[in-house]
Protein backbone atom coordinates (compact mmCIF):
# COMPACT_ATOMS: atom_id res chain seq x y z
CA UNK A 1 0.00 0.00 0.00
CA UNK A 2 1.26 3.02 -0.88
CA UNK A 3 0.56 6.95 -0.44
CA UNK A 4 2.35 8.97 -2.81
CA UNK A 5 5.66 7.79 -2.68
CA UNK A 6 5.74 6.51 0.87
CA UNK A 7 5.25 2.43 0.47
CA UNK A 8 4.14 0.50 3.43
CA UNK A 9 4.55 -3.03 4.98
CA UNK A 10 1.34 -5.43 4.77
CA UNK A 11 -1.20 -4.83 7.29
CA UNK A 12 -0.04 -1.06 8.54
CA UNK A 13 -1.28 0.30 11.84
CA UNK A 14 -1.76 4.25 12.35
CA UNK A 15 -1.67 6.15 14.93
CA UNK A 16 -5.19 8.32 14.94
CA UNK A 17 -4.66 12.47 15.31
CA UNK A 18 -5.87 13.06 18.54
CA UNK A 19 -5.88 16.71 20.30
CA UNK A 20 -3.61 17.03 23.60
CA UNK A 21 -2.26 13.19 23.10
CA UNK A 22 -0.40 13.04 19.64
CA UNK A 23 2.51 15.40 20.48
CA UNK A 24 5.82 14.57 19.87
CA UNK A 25 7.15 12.73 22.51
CA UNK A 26 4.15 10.45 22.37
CA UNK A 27 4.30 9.90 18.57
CA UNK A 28 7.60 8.94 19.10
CA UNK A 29 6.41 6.48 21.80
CA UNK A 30 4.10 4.59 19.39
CA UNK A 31 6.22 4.43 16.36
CA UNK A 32 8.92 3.09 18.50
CA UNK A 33 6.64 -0.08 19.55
CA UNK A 34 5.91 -0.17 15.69
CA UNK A 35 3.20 2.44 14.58
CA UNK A 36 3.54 3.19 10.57
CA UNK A 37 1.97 6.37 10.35
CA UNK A 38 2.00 8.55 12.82
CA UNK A 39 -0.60 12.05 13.18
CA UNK A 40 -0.40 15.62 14.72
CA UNK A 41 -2.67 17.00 17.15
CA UNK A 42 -5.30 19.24 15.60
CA UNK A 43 -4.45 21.85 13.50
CA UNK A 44 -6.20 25.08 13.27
CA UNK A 45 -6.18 26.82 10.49
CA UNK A 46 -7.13 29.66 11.67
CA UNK A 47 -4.82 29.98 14.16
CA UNK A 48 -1.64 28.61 11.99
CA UNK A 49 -2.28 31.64 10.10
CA UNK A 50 -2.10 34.08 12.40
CA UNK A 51 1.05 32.61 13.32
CA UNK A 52 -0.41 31.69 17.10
CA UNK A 53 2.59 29.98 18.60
CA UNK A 54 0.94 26.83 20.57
CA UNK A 55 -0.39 25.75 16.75
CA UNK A 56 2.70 26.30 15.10
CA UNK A 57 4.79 23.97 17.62
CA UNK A 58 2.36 21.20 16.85
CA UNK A 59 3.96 20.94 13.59
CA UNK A 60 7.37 20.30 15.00
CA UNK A 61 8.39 16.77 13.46
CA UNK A 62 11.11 14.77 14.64
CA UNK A 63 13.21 12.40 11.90
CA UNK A 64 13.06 9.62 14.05
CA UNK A 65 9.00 9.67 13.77
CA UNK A 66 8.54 9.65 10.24
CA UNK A 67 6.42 9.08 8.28
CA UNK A 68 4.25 12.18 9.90
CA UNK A 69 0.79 13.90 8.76
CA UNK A 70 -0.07 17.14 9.83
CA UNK A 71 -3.62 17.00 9.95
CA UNK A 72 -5.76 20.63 9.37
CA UNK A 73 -8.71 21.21 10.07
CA UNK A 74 -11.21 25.08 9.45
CA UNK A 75 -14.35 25.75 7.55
CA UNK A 76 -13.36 28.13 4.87
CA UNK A 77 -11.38 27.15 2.00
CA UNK A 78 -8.96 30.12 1.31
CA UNK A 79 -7.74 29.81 4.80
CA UNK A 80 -7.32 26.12 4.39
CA UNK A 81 -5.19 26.80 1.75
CA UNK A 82 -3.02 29.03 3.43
CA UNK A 83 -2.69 27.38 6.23
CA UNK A 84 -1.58 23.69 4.45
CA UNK A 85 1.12 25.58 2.33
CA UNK A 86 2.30 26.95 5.62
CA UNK A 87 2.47 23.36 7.18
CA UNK A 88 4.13 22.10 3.48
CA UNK A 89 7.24 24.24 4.63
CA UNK A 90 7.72 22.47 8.72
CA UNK A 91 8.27 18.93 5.91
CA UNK A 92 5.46 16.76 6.66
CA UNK A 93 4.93 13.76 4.56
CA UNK A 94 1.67 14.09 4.04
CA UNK A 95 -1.30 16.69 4.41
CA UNK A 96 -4.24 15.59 6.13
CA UNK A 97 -7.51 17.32 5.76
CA UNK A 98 -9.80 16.66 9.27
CA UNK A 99 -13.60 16.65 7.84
CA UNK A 100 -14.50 14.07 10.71
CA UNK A 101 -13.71 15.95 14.61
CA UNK A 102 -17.48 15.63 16.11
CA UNK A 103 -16.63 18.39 19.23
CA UNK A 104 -19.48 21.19 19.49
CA UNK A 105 -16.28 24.01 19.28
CA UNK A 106 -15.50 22.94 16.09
CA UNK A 107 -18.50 21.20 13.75
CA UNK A 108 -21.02 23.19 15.53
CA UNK A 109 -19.11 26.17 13.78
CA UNK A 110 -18.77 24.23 10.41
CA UNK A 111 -15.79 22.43 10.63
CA UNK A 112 -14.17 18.85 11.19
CA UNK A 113 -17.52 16.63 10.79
CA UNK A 114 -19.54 20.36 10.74
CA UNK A 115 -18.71 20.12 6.57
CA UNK A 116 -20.46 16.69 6.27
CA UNK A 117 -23.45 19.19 6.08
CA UNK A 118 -22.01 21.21 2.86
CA UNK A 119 -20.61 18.91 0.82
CA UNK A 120 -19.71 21.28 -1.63
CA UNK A 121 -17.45 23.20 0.53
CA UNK A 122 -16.14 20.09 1.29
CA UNK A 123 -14.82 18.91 -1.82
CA UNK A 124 -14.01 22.83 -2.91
CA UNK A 125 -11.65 22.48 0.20
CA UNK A 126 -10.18 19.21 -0.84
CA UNK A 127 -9.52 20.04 -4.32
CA UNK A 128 -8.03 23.67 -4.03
CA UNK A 129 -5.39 22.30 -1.33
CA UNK A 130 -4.09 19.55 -3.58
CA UNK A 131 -3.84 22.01 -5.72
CA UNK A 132 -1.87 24.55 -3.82
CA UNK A 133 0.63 21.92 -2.48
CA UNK A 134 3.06 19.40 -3.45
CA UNK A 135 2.82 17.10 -0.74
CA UNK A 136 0.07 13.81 -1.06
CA UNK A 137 -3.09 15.40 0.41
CA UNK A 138 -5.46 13.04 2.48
CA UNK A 139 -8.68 13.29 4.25
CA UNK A 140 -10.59 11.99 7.58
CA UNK A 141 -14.07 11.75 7.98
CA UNK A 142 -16.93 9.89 9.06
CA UNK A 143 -19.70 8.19 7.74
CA UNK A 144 -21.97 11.09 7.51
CA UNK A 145 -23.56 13.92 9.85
CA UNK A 146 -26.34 11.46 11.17
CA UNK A 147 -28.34 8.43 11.15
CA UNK A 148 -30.20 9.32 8.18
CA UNK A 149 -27.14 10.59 6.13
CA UNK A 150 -24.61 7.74 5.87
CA UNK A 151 -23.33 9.61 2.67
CA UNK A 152 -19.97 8.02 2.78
CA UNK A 153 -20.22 5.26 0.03
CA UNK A 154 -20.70 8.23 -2.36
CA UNK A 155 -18.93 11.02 -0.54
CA UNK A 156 -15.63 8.81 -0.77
CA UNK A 157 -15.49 8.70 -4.53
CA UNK A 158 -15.95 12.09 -4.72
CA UNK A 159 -13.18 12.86 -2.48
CA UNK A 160 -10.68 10.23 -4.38
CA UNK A 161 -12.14 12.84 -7.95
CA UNK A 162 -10.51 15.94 -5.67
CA UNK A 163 -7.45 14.38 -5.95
CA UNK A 164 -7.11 12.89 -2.43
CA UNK A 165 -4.38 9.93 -2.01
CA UNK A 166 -5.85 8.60 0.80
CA UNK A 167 -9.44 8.22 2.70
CA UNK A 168 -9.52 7.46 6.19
CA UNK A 169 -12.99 6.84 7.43
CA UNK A 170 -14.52 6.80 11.41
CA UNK A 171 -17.13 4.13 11.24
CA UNK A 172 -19.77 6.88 13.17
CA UNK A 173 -21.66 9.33 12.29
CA UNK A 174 -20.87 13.01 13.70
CA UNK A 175 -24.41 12.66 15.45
CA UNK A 176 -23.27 9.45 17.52
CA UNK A 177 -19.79 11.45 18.74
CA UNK A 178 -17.95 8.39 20.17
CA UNK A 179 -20.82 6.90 21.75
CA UNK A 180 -22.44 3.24 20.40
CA UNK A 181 -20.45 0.93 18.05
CA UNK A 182 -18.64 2.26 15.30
CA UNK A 183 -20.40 0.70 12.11
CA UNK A 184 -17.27 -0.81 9.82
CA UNK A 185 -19.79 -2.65 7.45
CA UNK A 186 -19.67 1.04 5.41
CA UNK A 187 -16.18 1.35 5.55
CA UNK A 188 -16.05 -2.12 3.57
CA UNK A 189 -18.10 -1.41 1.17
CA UNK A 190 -16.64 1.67 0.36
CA UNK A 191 -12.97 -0.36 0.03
CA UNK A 192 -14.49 -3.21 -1.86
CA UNK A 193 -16.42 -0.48 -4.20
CA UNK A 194 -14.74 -1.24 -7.94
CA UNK A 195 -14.41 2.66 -8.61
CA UNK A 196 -12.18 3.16 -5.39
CA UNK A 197 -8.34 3.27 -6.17
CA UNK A 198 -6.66 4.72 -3.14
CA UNK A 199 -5.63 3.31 0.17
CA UNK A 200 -9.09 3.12 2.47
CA UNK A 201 -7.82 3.49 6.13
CA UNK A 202 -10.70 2.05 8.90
CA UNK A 203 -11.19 3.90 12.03
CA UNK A 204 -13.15 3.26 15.28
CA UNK A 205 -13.11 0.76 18.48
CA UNK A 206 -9.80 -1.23 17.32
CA UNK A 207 -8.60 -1.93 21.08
CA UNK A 208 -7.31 -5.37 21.11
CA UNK A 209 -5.43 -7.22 18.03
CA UNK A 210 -7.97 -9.69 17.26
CA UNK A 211 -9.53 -6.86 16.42
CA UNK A 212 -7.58 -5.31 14.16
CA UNK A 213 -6.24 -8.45 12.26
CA UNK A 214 -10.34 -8.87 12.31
CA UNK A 215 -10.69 -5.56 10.40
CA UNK A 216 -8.29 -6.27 8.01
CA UNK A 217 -9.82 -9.52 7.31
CA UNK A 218 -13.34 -9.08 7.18
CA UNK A 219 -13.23 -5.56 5.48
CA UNK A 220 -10.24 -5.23 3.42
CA UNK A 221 -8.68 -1.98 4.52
CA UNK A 222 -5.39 -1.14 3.29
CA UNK A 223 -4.69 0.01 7.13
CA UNK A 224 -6.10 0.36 10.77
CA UNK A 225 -6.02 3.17 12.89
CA UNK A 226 -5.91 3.22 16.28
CA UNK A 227 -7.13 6.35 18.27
CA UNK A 228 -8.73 6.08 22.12
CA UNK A 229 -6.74 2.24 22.49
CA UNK A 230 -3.28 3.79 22.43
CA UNK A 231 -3.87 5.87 25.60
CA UNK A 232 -1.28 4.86 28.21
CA UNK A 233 -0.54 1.43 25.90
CA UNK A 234 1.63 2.63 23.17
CA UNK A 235 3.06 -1.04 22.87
CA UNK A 236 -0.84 -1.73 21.92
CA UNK A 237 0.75 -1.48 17.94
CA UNK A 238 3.75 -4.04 18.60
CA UNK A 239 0.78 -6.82 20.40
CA UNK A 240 -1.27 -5.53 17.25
CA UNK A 241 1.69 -6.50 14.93
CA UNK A 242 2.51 -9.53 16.51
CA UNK A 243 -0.80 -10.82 16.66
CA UNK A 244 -1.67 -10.55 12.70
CA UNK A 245 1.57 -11.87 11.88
CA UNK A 246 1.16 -14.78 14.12
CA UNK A 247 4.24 -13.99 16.66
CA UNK A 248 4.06 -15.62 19.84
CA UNK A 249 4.14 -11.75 21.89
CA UNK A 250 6.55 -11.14 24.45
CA UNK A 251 4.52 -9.86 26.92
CA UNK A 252 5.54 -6.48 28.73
CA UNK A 253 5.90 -7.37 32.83
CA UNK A 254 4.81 -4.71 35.02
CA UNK A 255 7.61 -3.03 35.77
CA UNK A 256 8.32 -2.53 32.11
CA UNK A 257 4.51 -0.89 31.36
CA UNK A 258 5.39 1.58 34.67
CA UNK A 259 9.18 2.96 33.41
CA UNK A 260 6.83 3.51 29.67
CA UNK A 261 4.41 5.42 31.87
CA UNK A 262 7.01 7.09 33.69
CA UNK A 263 8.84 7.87 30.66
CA UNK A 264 5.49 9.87 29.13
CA UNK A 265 5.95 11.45 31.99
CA UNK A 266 9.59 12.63 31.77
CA UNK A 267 9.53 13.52 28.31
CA UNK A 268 6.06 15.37 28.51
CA UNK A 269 7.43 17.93 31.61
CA UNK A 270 10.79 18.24 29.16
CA UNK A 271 8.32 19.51 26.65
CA UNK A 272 7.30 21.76 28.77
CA UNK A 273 10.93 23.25 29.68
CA UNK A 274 10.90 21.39 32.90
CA UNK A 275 7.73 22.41 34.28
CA UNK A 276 6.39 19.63 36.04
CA UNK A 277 3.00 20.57 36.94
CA UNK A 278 2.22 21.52 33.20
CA UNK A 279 3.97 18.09 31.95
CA UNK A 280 1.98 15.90 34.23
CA UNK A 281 -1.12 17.64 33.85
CA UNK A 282 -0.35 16.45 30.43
CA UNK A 283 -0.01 13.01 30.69
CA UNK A 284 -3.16 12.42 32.80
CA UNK A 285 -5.65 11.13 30.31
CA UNK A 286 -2.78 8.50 30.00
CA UNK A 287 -2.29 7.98 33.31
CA UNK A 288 -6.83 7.60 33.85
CA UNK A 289 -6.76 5.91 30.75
CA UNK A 290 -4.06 2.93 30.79
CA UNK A 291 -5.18 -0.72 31.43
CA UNK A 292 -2.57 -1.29 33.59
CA UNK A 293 -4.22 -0.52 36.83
CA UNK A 294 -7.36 -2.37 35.55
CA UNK A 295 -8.26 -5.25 38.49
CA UNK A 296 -7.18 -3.73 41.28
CA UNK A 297 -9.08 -3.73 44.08
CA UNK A 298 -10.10 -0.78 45.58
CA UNK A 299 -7.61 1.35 43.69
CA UNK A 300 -10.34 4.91 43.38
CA UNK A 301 -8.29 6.21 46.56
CA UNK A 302 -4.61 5.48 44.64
CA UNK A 303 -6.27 6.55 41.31
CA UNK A 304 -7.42 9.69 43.01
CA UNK A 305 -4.14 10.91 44.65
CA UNK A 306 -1.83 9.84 41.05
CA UNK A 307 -4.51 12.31 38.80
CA UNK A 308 -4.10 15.19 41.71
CA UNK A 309 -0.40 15.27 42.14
CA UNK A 310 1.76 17.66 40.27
CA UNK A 311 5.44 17.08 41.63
CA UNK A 312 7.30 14.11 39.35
CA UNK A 313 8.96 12.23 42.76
CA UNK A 314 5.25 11.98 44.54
CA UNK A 315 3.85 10.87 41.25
CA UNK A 316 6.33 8.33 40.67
CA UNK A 317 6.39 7.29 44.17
CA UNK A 318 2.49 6.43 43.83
CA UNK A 319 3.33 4.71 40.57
CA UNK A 320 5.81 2.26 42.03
CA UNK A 321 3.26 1.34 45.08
CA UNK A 322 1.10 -0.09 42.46
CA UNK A 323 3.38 -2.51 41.29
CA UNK A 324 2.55 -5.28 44.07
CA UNK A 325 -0.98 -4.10 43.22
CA UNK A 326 -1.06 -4.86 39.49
CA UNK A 327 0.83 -8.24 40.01
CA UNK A 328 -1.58 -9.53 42.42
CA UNK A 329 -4.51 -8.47 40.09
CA UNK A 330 -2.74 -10.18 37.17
CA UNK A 331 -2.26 -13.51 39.29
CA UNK A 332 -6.11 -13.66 39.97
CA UNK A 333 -7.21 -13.21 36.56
């Protein structure tokens, strides 16, 4: 599978943009335990071209994470444009156009999954950035706005017409948010429809590797992304990888899942010049969202005090109490 001149290996796993978790440091995490394709955070428009300082450091790429997307999102086309020949010059490898973020702040003010109600503008926006730059120039969406609008069969041969090299498609509508099952039987009939020709990339509730060899296997995407799975469990893409290629995994003991934690948390408060209350603060929806504490009992207290601490030696002094914890909840299982 290729897009534009970056080729793949069979059965590639991306890593889903995903505001205040895709930064650097943990795109770097994921593609070291094996991710393909890795995404920015958000992009604004907007703000990238008014040359707001927080957006322009999410485009900072590192060579040791590539290949990297910047992914843009906005609602009006000129500024689109703009902004993705702006991002063309910090060297992605690819462009990605976000027609598929469900938050209020942004489609309730007509953009992300807000332009799955004006299709026009839609494709207008796709088309005049492939134009404008020379990078390949992909797009995210979602099956349609609602229930009653599962557009996607149509609206992804429309976008492959605006020149797009690559669809990558959240089996929900924008209606459903994250809520309910995301609905893959659309994104294989899109990939299995005789008129498509680029890579179709499948989106939504991939958190274990049967499931995502499943995906490839019953659908026929060219490649699974992983979003909401990856947080705190960046090695979820090397059990992913081993799984479909039918390794015997080396599972990761304890102690090794707590320095990965612990490392998130190093190299998110070095991000942050050393500030340690603004690191950690950033690596909480890891630390609430990781599986590793799953099973122990009686662990909302420990929980509690790990999400409320902002000083790196208390924080890692609760992590390291949980060790005991985790092995005695793995023994039981």
């Amino acid at each position: 599978m290729k897009i534009g001149n970056i080729e793949f290996s069979e059965y590639p796993l991306f890593l889903a943009p995903m505001e205040d978790v895709t930064d650097i440091s943990f795109r770097k995490m994921c593609k070291k335990f094996g991710a393909d394709l890795v995404y920015t955070e958000f992009v604004s428009a907007d703000a990238l071209i008014r040359n707001i300082q927080r957006t322009e450091d999410k485009m900072t790429i590192d060579d040791s994470e590539r290949p990297t997307v910047i992914q843009l999102y906005g609602k009006d086309t000129d500024t689109i444009v703009e902004a993705a020949k702006i991002a063309e010059a910090a060297k992605p490898d690819i462009i990605d156009i976000n027609f598929g973020c469900p938050v209020k702040k942004i489609a309730g003010k007509g953009g992300g999954a807000g332009l799955l109600r004006d299709i026009p503008k839609l494709l207008e926006i796709t088309r005049e950035v492939v134009k404008a730059v020379k990078l390949p120039v992909t797009v995210k969406t979602r099956l349609g706005w609602d229930s009653n609008n599962l557009i996607i069969t149509t609206l992804a041969e429309q976008i492959q017409d605006c020149g797009a090299q690559a669809l990558a498609i959240h089996g929900r509508t924008r209606a459903q948010m994250y809520t309910g099952e995301a609905d893959w039987t659309l994104i294989g009939e899109v990939k299995n429809n005789p008129r498509i020709h680029i890579p179709i990339i499948g989106n939504g509730d991939v958190t274990t590797p049967e499931r995502a060899k499943e995906c490839f296997d019953k659908y026929g995407v060219d490649a699974v992304m992983i979003g909401r799975a990856t947080f705190g469990r960046p090695w979820i893409f090397k059990e992913c990888k081993d799984y479909i290629q039918g390794k015997e995994s080396e599972k990761l003991n304890t102690h090794d899942c707590l320095n990965i934690l612990k490392q998130m948390i190093d190299e998110n408060i070095e991000m942050f010049d050393g500030d340690e209350r603004k690191g950690i603060t950033h690596t909480r929806r890891h630390l609430a969202s990781t599986p590793i504490f799953k099973g122990i009992d009686n662990f909302r207290k420990t929980r509690i005090e790990m999400l409320r601490t902002e000083v790196r030696k208390d924080l890692f002094d609760i992590i390291d109490s949980t060790e005991p914890l985790i092995e005695e909840a793995r023994n039981q299982q």
